[in-house]
N, C-alpha and C. Protein backbone atom coordinates (compact mmCIF):
# COMPACT_ATOMS: atom_id res chain seq x y z
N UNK A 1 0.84 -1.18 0.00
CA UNK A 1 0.00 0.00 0.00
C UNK A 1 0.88 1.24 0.00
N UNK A 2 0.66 2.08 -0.83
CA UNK A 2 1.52 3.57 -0.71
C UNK A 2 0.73 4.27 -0.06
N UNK A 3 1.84 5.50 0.66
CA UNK A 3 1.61 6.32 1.96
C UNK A 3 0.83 7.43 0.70
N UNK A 4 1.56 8.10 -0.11
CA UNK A 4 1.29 8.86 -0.90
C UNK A 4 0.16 8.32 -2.12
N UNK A 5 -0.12 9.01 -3.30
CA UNK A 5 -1.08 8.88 -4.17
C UNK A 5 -0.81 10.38 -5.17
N UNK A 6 -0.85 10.22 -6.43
CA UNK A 6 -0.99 11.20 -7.13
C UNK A 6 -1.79 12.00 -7.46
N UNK A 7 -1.17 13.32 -7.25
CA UNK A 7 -2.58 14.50 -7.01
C UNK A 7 -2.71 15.10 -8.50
N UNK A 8 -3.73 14.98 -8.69
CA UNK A 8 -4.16 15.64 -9.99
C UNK A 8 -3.86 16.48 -9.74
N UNK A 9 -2.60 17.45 -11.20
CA UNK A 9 -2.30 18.37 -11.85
C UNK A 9 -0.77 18.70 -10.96
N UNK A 10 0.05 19.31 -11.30
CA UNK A 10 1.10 19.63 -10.70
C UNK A 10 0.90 20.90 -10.05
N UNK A 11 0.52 21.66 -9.54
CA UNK A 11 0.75 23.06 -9.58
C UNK A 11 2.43 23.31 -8.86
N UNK A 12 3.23 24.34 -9.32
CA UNK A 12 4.23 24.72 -9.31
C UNK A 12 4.45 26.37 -10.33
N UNK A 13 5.53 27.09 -9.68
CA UNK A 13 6.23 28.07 -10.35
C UNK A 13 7.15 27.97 -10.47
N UNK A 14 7.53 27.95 -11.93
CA UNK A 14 8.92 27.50 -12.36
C UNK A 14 10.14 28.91 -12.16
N UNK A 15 9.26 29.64 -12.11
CA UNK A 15 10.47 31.17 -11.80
C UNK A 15 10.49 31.24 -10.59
N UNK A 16 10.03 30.74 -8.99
CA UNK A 16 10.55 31.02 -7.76
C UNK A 16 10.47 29.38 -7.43
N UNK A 17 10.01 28.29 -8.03
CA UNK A 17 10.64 27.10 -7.92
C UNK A 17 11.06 25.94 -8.49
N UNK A 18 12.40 25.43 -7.51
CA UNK A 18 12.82 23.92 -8.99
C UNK A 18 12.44 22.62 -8.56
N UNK A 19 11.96 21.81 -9.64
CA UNK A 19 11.77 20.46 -9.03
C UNK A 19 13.33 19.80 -8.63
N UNK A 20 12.94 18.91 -7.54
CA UNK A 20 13.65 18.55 -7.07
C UNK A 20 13.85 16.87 -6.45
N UNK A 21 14.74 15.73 -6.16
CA UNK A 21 14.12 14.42 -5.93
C UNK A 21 15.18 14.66 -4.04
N UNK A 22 14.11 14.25 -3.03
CA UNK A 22 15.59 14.10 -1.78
C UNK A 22 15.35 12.75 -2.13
N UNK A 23 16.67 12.39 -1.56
CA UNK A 23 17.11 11.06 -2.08
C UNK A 23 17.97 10.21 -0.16
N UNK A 24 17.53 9.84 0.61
CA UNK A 24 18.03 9.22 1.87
C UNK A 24 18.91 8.33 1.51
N UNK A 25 20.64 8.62 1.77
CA UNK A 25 21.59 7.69 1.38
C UNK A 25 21.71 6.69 2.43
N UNK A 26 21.27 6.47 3.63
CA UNK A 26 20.85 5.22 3.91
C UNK A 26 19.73 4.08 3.55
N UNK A 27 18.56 4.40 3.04
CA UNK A 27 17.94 3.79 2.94
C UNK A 27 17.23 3.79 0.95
N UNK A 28 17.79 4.76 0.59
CA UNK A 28 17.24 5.45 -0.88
C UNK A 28 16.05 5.80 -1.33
N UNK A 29 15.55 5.70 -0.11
CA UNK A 29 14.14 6.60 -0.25
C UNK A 29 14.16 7.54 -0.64
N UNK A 30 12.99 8.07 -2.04
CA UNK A 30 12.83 9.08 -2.66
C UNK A 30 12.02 9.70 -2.50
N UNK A 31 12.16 11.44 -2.20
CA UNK A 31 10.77 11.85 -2.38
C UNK A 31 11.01 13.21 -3.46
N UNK A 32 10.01 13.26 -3.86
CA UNK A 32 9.87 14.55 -5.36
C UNK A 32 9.52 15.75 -4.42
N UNK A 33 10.03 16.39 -4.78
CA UNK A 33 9.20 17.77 -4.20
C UNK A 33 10.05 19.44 -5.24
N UNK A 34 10.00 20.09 -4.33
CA UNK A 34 10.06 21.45 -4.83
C UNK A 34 11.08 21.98 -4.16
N UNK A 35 12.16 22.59 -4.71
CA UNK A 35 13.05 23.57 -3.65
C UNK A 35 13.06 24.93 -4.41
N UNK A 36 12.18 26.14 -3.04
CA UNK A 36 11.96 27.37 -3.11
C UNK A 36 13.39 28.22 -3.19
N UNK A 37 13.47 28.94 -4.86
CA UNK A 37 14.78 29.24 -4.96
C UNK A 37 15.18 30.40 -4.09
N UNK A 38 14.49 31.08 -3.46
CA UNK A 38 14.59 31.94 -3.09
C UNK A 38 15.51 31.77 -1.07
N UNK A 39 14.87 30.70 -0.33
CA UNK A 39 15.27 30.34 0.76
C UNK A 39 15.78 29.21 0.38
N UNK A 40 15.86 27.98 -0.44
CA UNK A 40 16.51 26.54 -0.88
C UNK A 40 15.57 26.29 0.28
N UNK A 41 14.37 26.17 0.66
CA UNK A 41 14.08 25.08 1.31
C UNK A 41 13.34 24.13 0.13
N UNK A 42 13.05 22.86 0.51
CA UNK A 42 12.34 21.72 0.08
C UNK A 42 10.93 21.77 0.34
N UNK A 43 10.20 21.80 -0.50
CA UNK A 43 8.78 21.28 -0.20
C UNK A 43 8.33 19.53 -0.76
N UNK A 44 8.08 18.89 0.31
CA UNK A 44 7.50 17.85 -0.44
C UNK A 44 6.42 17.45 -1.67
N UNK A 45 6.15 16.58 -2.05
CA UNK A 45 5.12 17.05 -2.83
C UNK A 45 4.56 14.99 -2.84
N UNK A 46 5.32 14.22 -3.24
CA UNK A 46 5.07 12.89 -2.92
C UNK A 46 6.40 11.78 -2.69
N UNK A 47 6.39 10.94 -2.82
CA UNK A 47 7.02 10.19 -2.08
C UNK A 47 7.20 8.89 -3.54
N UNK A 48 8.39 8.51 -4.28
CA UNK A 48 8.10 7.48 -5.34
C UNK A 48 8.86 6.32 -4.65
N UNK A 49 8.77 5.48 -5.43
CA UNK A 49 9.35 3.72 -5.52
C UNK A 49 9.90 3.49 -6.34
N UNK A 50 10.13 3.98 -7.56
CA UNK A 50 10.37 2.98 -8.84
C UNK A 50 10.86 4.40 -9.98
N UNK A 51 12.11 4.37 -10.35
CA UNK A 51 12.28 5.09 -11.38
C UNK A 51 11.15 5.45 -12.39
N UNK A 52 10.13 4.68 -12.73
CA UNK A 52 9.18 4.88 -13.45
C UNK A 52 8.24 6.04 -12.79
N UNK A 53 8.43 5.44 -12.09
CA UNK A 53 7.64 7.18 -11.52
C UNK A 53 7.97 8.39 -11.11
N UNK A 54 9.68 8.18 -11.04
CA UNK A 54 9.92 9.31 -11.03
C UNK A 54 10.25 9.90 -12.55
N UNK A 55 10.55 9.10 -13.39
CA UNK A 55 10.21 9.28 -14.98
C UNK A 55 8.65 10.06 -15.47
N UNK A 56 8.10 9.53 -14.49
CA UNK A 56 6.80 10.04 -14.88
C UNK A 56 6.24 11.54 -14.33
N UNK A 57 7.16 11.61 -13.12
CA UNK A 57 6.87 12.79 -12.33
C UNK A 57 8.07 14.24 -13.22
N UNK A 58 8.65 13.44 -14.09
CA UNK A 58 9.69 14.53 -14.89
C UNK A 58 8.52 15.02 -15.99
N UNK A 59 8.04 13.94 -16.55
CA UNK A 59 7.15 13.74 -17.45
C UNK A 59 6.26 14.77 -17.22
N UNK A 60 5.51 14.94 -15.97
CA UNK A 60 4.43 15.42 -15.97
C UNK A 60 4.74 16.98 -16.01
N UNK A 61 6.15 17.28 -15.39
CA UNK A 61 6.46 18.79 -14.86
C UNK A 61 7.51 19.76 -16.46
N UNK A 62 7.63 18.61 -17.31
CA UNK A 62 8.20 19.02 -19.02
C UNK A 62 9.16 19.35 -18.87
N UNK A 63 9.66 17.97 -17.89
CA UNK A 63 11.60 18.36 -18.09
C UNK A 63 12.12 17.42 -18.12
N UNK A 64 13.66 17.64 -18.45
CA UNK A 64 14.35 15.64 -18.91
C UNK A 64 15.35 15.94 -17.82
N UNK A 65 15.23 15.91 -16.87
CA UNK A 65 16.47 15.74 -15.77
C UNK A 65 15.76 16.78 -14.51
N UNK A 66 16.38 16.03 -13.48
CA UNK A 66 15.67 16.92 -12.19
C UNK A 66 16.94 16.49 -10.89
N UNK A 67 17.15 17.64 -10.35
CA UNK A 67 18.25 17.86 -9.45
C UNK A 67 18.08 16.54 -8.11
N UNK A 68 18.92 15.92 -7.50
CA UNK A 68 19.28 15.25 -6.84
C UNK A 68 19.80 15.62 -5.43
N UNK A 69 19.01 15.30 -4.47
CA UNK A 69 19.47 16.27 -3.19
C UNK A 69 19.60 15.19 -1.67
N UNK A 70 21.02 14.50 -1.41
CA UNK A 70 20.92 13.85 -0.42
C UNK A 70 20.79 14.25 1.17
């Protein structure tokens, strides 16, 4: 069972924010979220499993690469 679920539509601002994946180097848990360029904090947004979804979460936001943050 996943904790998370996909929320219809992305909302985001691409001029005060970047997508972003944190990535836990103990365990490699991923989560997608947002880092506000303005303070670099992180906003969560969901939580993936499977490269495919984070493929899909690039997919959805119209970009081919997304920053990596341990």
């Amino acid at each position: 069972m996943r904790l998370f679920r996909k929320k219809p539509g992305i909302p985001y601002d691409p001029d005060t924010q970047e997508p972003a994946v944190r990535r836990s180097i103990c365990t490699g848990e991923m989560t997608v979220g947002f880092l506000d360029r303005a303070t670099g904090k992180f906003h969560d947004y969901m939580c993936v499993h499977t490269q495919a979804e984070l493929d899909e979460f690039c997919r959805c936001l119209g970009v081919d690469s997304i920053r990596t943050i341990y």
